[in-house]
Structure formats: C-alpha cells, structure tokens
Protein backbone atom coordinates (compact mmCIF):
# COMPACT_ATOMS: atom_id res chain seq x y z
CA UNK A 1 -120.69 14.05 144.51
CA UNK A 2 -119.32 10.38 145.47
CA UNK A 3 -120.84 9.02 142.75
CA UNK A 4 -119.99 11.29 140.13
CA UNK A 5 -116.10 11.29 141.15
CA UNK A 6 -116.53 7.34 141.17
CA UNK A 7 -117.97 7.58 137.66
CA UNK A 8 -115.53 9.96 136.24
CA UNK A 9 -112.68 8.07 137.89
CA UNK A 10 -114.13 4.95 136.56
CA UNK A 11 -114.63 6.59 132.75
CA UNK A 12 -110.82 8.11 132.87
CA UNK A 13 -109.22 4.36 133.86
CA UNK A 14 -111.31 2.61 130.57
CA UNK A 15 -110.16 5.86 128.58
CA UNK A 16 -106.09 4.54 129.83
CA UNK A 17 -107.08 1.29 129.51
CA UNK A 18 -108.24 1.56 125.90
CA UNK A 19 -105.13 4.15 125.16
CA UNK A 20 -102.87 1.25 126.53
CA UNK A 21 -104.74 -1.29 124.59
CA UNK A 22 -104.72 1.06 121.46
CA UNK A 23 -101.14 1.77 121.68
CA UNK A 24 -100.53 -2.06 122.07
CA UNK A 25 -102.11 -3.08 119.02
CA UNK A 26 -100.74 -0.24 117.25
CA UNK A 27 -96.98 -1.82 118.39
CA UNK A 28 -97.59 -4.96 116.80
CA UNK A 29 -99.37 -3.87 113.44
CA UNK A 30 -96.77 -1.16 113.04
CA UNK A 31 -93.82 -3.95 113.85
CA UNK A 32 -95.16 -6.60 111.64
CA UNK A 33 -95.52 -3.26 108.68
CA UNK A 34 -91.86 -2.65 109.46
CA UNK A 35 -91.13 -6.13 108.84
CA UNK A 36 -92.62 -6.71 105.51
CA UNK A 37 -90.77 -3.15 104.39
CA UNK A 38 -87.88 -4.35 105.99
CA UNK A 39 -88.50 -8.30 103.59
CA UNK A 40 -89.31 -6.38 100.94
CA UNK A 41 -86.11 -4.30 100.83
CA UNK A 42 -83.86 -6.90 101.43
CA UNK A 43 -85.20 -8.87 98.64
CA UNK A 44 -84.21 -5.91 96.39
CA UNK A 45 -80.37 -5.87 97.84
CA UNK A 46 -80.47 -9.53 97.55
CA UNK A 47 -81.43 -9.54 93.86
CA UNK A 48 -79.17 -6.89 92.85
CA UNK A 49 -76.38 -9.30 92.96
CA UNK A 50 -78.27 -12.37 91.80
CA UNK A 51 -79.44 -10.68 88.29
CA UNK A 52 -76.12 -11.84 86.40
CA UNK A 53 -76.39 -15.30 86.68
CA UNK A 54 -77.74 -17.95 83.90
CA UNK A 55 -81.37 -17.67 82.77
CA UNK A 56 -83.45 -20.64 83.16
CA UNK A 57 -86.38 -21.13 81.12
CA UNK A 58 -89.72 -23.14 82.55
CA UNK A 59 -92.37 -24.86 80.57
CA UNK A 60 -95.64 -24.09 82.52
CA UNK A 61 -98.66 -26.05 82.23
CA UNK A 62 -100.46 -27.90 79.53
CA UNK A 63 -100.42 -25.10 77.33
CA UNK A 64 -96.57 -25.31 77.97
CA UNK A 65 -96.37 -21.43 78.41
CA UNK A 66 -92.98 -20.17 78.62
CA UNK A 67 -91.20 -18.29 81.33
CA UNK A 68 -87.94 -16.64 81.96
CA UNK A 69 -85.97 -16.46 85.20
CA UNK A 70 -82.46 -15.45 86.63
CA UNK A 71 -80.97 -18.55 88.06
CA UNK A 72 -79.95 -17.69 91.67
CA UNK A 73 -83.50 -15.84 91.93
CA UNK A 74 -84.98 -19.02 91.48
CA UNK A 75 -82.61 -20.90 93.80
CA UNK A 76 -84.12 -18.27 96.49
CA UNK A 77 -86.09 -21.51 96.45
CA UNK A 78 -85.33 -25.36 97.78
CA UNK A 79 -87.45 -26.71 95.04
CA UNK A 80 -86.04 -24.66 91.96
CA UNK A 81 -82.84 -25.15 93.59
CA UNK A 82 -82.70 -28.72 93.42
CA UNK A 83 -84.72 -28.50 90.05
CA UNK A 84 -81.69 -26.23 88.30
CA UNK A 85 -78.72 -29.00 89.88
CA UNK A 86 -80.70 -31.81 89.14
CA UNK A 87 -82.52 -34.67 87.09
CA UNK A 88 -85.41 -31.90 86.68
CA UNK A 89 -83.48 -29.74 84.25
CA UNK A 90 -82.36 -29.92 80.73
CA UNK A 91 -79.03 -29.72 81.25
CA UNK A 92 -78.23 -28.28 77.12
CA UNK A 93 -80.93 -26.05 76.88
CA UNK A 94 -82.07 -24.85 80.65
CA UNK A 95 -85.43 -25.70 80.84
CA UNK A 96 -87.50 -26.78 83.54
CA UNK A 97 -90.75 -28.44 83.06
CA UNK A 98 -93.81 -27.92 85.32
CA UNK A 99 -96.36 -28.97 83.48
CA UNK A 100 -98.78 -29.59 86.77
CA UNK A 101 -98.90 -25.80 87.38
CA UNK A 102 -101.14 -23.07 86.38
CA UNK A 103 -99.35 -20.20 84.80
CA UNK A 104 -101.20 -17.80 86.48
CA UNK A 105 -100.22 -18.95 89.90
CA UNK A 106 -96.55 -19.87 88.32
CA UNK A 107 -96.50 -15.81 87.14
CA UNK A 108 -97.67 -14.70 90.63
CA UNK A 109 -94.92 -16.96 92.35
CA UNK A 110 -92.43 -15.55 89.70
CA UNK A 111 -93.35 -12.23 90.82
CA UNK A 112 -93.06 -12.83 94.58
CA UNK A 113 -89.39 -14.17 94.11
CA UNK A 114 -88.52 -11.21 92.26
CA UNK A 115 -90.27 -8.62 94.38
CA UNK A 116 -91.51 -9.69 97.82
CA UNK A 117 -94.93 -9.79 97.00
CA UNK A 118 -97.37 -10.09 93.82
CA UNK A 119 -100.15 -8.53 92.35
CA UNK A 120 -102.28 -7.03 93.76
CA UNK A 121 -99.82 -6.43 96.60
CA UNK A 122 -100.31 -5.45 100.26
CA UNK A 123 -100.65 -2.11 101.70
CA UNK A 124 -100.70 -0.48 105.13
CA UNK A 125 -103.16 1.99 105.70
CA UNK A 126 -101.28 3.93 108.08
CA UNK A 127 -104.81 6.19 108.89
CA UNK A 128 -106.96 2.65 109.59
CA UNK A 129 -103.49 1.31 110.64
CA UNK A 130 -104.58 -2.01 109.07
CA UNK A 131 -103.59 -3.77 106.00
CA UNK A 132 -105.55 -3.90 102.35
CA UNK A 133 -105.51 -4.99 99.49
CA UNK A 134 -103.95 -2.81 96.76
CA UNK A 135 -106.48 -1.16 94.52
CA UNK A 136 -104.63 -0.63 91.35
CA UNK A 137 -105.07 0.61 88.23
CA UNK A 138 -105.74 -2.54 86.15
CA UNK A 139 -109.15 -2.80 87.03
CA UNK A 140 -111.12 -5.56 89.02
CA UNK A 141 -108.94 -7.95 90.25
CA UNK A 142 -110.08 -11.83 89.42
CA UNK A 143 -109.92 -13.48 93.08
CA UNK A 144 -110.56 -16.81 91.36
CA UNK A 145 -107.95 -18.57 88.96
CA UNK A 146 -109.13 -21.66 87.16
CA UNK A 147 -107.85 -24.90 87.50
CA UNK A 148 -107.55 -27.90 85.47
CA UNK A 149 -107.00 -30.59 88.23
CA UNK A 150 -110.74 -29.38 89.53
CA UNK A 151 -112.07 -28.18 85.99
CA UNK A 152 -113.33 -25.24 88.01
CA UNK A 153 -111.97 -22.16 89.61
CA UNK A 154 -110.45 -21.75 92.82
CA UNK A 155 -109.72 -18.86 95.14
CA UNK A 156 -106.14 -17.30 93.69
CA UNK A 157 -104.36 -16.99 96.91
CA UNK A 158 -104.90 -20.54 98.39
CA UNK A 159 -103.80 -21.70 94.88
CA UNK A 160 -100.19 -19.54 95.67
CA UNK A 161 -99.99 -20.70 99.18
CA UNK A 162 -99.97 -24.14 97.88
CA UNK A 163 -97.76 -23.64 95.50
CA UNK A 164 -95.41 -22.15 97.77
CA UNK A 165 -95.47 -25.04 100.14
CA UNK A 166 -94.96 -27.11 97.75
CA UNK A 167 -91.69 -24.87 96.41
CA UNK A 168 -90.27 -24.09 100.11
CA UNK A 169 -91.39 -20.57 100.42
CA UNK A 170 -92.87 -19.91 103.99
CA UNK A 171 -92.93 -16.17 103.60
CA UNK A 172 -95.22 -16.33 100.35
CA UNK A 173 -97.15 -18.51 102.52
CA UNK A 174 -97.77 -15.93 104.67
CA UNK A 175 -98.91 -13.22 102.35
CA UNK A 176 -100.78 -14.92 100.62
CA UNK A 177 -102.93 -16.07 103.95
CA UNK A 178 -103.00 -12.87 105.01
CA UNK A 179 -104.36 -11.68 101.48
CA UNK A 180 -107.13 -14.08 101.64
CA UNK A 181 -108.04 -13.16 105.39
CA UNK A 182 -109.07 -9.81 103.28
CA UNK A 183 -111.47 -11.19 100.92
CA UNK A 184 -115.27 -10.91 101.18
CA UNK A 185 -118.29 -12.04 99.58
CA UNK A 186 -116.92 -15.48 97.68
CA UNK A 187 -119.88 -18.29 97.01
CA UNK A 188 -120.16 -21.32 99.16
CA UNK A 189 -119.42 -23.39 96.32
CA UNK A 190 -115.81 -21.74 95.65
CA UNK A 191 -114.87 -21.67 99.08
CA UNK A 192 -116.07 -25.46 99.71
CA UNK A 193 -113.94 -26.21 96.62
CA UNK A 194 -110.96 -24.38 97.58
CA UNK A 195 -111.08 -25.88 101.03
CA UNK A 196 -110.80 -29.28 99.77
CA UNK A 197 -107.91 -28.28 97.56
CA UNK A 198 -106.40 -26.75 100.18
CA UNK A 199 -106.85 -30.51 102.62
CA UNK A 200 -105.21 -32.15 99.42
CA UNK A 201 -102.24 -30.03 99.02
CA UNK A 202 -101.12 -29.00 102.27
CA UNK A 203 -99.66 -31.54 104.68
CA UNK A 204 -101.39 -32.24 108.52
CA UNK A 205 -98.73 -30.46 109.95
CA UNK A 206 -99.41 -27.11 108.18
CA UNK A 207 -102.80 -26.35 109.79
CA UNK A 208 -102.98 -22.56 109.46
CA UNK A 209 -104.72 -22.48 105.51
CA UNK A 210 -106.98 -25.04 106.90
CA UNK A 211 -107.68 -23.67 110.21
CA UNK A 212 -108.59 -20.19 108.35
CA UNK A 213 -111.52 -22.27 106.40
CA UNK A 214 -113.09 -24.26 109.12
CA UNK A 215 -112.97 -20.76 111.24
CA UNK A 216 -114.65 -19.20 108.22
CA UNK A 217 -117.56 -21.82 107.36
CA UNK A 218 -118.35 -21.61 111.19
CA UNK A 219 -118.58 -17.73 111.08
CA UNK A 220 -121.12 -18.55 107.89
CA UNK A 221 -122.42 -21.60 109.34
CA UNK A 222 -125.55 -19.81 108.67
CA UNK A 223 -124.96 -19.56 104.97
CA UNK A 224 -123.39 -23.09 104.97
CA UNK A 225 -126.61 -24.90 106.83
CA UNK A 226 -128.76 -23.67 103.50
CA UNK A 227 -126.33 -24.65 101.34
CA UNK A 228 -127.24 -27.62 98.40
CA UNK A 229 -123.48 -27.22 97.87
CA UNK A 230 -122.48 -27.54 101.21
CA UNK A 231 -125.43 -30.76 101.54
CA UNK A 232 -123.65 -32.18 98.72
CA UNK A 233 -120.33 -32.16 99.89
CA UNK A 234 -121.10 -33.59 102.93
CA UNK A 235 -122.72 -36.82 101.54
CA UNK A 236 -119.85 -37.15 98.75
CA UNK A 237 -117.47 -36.91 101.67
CA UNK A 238 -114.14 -37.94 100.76
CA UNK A 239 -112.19 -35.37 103.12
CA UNK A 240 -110.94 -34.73 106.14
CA UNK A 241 -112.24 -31.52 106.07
CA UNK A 242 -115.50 -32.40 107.41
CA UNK A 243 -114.36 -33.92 110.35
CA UNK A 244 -112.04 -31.45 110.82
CA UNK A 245 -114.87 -29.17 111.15
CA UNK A 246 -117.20 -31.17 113.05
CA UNK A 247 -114.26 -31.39 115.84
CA UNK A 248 -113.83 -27.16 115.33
CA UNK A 249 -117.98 -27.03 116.38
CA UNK A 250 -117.78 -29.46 119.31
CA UNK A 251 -115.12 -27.27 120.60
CA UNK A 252 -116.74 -23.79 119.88
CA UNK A 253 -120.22 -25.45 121.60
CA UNK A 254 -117.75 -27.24 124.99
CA UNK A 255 -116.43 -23.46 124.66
CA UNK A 256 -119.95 -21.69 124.97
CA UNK A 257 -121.31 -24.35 127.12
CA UNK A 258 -118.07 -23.66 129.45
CA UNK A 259 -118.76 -19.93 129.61
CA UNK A 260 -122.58 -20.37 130.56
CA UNK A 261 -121.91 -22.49 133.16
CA UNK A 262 -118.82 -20.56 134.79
CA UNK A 263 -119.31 -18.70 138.07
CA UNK A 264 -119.24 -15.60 136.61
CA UNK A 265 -122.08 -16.08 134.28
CA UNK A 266 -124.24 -17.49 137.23
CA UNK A 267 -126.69 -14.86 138.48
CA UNK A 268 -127.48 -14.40 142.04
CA UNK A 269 -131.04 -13.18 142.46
C-alpha cells in the first residue's frame, strides 16, 4: 500500500512538474508570437504615414534589374538611409545602384521593409504551438538562390541575413535565422558553401548565423565524416570555419568527458 501511494505520489509530482514545465514553454513561445504580431503591426502603422514620400529607384545586380521603393520605407534602414542623403544616390534621377546584390535576396529584403516579413513568411501553429514555415499557394518554395560571387547556389535565408547585416536590419536578421532553423534535408555541399559565405559576410562579433552551422555539422557529423565535399573543404582550408568547429568538438567531447566522470554518473556497486 506504501509503495503504491509512493508511486502515485511520485507519478502526480512529474505530471505538475511537466504541467509547470509545459505551461512555461508555452509563456515564452506564445510571448515571442505576440511579439512578432505585435512587429508586424506596427510596421503597418508605421508605413501608413511613410507611403507619400519620394520614390527611389535601385539598380540591382548585373542584370541591373529595376526596383521601386517609397523613400522613408527605405530609410527604415541605416544603409538606404545614408544611401538616399548621400554620394550613393543620383541626386537628378533617384537611383541607387547595388550592383553586388542578387535581386532575389534584394526583392525579399524589399518585402521585409514593407511588411515585416517575406515570402514564404512565418506562422504559429497555435495546435503544435511552434512556428513553420508558410505553405502557400505558389508551389515548392526554392530554399536555394544562386549566386554569382560563388557561381553556385546558396541557402536563401543566410543570403537575407547577410544582407540585412550588411543594411542595419537586426530584426530581418532574426527571421530569417529562425526560418533556416526550420529547414531539413539540404546537401552537405550547400550547407558547407553557405557556411563559408556566411564566415565571409558576417563580422566575429555576430556569432549566432555561425554558431547555428557549426551546431548543425556536429549534429550531422555523421553525414559530414563521409563527406568528399566536406574532405575537400578541409584540405582547401581558407576559413575560419574549420577551426571554429574543431574548438565547438573539443568542447562538446570536455562536455561529455565532464559528465562521465561527475559523481553522479559514478556507480556504486
């Protein structure tokens, strides 16, 4: 009878427990949703007043593709902002060159200024109470965007988060991190190449786009380790990327090595 009051006691406080713990997570996921609803309307009261001023037109890329935008929308960032009052723009006609930029990624970031997000956006799946990746209408959506620096393609949303570091726009930074936190199934070779975009165009002080690859070619280290690609890499070197990661694994095995040998792990026979 003890025993099966202990065990039923003992059942009942993991059941709390995991209601508390539940309840906690639930909190913060449903905080952070109320946040981004929160952004996303404030961009649109924000814009309603900014859609009078003075279109600017920028020259995108080598195929010199041509885009429209309000003025004090693009102002929303430093970059543009100094671009539209300064040396960058043609003061007569408006324009703004940018002829180091996809369009794709340019038409994304275009989108983000004017809505909060871009294509395909995030969504909160109040039922999983987790966020995904829209699932729209347009069919499948290309993850990978090619790039002429690399003459090769390149995972989309690290392409946009550098791109908004480079134009001052920490929120887009965040979405799009988040967005590629939800991706699956991407070769070695793309994510090897992204990575090392990613090490050129973000400074040492941002280390959250690089942390997210070194924690994600350890979780596939198995992958990686059969890899030509990944062989390949290594002996062209050239990045910091690999000793970035070789720093990540001798922490992960001091880590494991720590947990073995705590007290707690130590069996007494």
């Amino acid at each position: 009878m003890f025993n099966r009051r202990l065990n039923q006691s003992f059942l009942k406080g993991r059941r709390a427990n995991k209601s508390k713990s539940s309840f906690r997570e639930y909190a913060v996921s449903k905080n952070r949703h109320e946040q981004t609803r929160k952004h996303n309307e404030s961009y649109i009261t924000d814009l309603s007043s900014t859609l009078t001023s003075s279109i600017i037109t920028l020259v995108v890329g080598r195929e010199r593709r041509l885009f429209a935008a309000h003025e004090d929308v693009l102002c929303l960032s430093p970059f543009f902002q100094a671009a539209c009052r300064g040396q960058f723009m043609e003061a007569s006609s408006k324009r703004v060159a940018l002829s180091d930029e996809e369009p794709e990624i340019f038409s994304s970031v275009l989108e983000y200024l004017y809505k909060g997000d871009y294509y395909p956006r995030l969504v909160h799946n109040k039922g999983r109470n987790s966020w995904e990746i829209e699932t729209g209408t347009e069919g499948s959506v290309e993850r990978t965007v090619y790039h002429h620096g690399v003459d090769g393609k390149l995972l989309k949303d690290t392409l946009i988060y550098c791109a908004a570091e480079k134009y001052g726009l920490d929120e887009l930074k965040r979405v799009a991190l988040r967005k590629q936190g939800l991706q699956s199934g991407i070769q070695c070779s793309t994510i090897l190449s992204s990575a090392r975009y990613a090490y050129t165009n973000t400074p040492d002080t941002n280390s959250k786009l690089r942390a997210h690859y070194l924690a994600l070619i350890i979780r596939g280290r198995g992958t990686f380790k059969q890899s030509g690609t990944m062989q390949l890499e290594m002996q062209n070197g050239g990045s910091r990327l690999f000793f970035d990661l070789f720093v990540a694994l001798c922490n992960h095995v001091d880590d494991v090595a720590s947990i073995a040998s705590s007290p707690r792990s130590v069996h007494h026979h």
